[in-house]
N, C-alpha and C. Protein backbone atom coordinates (compact mmCIF):
# COMPACT_ATOMS: atom_id res chain seq x y z
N UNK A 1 -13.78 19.07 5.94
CA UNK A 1 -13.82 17.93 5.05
C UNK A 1 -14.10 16.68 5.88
N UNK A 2 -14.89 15.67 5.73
CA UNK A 2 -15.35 14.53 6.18
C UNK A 2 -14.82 13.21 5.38
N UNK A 3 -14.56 12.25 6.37
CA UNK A 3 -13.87 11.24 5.92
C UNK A 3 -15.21 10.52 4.77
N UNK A 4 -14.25 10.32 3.68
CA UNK A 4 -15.44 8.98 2.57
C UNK A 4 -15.61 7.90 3.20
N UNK A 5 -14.92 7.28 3.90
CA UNK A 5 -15.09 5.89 5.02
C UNK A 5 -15.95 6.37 5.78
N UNK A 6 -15.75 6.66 6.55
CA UNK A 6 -16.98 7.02 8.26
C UNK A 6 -17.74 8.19 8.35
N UNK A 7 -17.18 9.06 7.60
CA UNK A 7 -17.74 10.65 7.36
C UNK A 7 -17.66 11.42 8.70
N UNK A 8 -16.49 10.66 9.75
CA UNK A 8 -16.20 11.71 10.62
C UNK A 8 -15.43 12.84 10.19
N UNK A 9 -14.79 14.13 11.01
CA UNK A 9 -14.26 14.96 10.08
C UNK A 9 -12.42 14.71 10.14
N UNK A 10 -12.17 14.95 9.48
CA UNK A 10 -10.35 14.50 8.72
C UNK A 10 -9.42 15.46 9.42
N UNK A 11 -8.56 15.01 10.58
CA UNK A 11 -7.69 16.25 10.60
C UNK A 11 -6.69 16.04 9.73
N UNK A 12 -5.93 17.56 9.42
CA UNK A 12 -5.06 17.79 8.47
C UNK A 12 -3.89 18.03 8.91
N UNK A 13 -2.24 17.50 8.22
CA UNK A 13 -1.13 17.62 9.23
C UNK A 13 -0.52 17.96 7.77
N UNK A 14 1.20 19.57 8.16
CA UNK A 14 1.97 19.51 7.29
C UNK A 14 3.16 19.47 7.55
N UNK A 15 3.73 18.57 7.00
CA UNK A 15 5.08 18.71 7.14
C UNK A 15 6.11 18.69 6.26
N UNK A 16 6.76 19.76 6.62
CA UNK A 16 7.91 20.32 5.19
C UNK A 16 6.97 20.44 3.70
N UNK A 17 5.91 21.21 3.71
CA UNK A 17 5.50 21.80 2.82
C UNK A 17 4.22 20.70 2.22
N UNK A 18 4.38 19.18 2.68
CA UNK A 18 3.53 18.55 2.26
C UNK A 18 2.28 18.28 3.17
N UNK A 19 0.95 17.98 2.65
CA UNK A 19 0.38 17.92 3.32
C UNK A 19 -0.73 16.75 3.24
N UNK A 20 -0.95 16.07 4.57
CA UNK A 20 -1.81 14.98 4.90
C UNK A 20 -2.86 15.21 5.47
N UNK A 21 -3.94 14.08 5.18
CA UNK A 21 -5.35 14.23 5.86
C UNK A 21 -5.67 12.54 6.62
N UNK A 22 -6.17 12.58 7.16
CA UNK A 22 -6.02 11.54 8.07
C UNK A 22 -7.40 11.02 9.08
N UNK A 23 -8.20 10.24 8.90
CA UNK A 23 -9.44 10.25 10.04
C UNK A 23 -8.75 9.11 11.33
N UNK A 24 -8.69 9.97 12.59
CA UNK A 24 -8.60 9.66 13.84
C UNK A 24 -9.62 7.98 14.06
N UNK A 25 -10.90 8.34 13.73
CA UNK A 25 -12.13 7.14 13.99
C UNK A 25 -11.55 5.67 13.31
N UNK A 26 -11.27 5.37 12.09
CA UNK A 26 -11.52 4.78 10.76
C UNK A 26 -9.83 4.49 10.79
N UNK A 27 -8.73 5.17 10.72
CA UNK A 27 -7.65 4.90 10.10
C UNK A 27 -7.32 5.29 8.53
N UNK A 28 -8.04 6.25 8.14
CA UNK A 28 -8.37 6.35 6.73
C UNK A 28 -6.95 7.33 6.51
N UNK A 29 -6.14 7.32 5.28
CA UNK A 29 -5.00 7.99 5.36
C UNK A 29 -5.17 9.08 4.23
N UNK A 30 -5.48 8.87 3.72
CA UNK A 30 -6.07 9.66 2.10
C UNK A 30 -5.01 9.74 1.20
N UNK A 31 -4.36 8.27 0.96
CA UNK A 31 -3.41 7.63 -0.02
C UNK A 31 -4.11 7.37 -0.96
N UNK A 32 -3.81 7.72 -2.15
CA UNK A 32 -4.15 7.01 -3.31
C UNK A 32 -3.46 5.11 -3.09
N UNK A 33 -4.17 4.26 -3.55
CA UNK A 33 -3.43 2.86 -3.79
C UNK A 33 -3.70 2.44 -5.10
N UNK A 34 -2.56 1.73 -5.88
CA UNK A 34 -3.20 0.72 -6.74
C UNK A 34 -3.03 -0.72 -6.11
N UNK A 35 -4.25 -1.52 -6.42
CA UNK A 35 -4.32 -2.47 -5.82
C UNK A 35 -3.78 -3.60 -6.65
N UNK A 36 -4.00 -3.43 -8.35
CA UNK A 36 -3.56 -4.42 -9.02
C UNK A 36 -1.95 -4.79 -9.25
N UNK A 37 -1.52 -5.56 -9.39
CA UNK A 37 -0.13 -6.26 -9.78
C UNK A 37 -0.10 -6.75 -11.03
N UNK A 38 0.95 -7.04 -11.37
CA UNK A 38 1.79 -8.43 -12.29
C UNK A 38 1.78 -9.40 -12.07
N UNK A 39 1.04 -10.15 -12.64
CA UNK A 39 1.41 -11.37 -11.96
C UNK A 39 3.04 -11.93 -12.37
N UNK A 40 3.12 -12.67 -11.14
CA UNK A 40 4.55 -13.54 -11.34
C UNK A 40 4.94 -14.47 -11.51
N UNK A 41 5.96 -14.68 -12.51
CA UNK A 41 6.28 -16.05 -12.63
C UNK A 41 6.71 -16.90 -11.65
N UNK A 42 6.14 -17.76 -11.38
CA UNK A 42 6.07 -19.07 -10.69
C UNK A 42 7.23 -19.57 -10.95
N UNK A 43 8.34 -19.80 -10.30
CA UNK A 43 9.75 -20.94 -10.39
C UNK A 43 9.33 -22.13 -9.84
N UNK A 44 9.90 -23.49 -10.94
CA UNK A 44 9.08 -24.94 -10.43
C UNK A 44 10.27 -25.55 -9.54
N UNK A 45 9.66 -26.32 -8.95
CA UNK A 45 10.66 -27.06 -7.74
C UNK A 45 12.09 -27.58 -8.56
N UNK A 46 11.84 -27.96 -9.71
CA UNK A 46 13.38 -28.13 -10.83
C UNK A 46 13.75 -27.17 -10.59
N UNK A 47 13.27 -25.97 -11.28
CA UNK A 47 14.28 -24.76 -11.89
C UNK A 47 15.03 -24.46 -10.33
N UNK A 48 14.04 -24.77 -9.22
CA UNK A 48 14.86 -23.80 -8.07
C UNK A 48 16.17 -24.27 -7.85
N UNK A 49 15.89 -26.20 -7.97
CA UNK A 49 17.25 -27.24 -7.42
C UNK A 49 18.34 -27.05 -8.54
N UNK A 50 17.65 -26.84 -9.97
CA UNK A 50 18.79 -26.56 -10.89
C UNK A 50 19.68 -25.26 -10.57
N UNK A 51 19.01 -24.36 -10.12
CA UNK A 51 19.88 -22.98 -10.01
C UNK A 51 20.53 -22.98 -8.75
N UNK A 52 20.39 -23.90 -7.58
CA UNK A 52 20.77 -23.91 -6.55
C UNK A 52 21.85 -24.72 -6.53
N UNK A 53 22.08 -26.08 -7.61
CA UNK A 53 23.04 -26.92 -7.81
C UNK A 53 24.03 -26.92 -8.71
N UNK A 54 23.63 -25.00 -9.31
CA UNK A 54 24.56 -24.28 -10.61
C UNK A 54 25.52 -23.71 -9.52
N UNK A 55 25.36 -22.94 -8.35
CA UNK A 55 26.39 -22.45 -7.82
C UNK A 55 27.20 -23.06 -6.71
């Protein structure tokens, strides 16, 4: 099997039954990622001093 990044070939490692692929060249791990998020709510310089001057 050849890496999709560099198309060098992938060594394969298992451990405790699971198993990884990995290109040596590239760093390629063969993780799925999601890249998208949530965005987050923004706390305004009030809310922070109000909650900081509640306790």
């Amino acid at each position: 099997m050849d890496c999709p990044r560099c198309e060098s070939p992938l060594e394969s490692y298992t451990l405790a039954g699971k198993r990884a692929v990995t290109c040596e060249r590239c760093g390629y791990l063969g993780v799925s990622v999601e890249h998208r998020s949530e965005p987050k709510e923004i706390e305004s310089w009030q809310a922070a001093l109000d909650r900081f001057n509640d306790t």
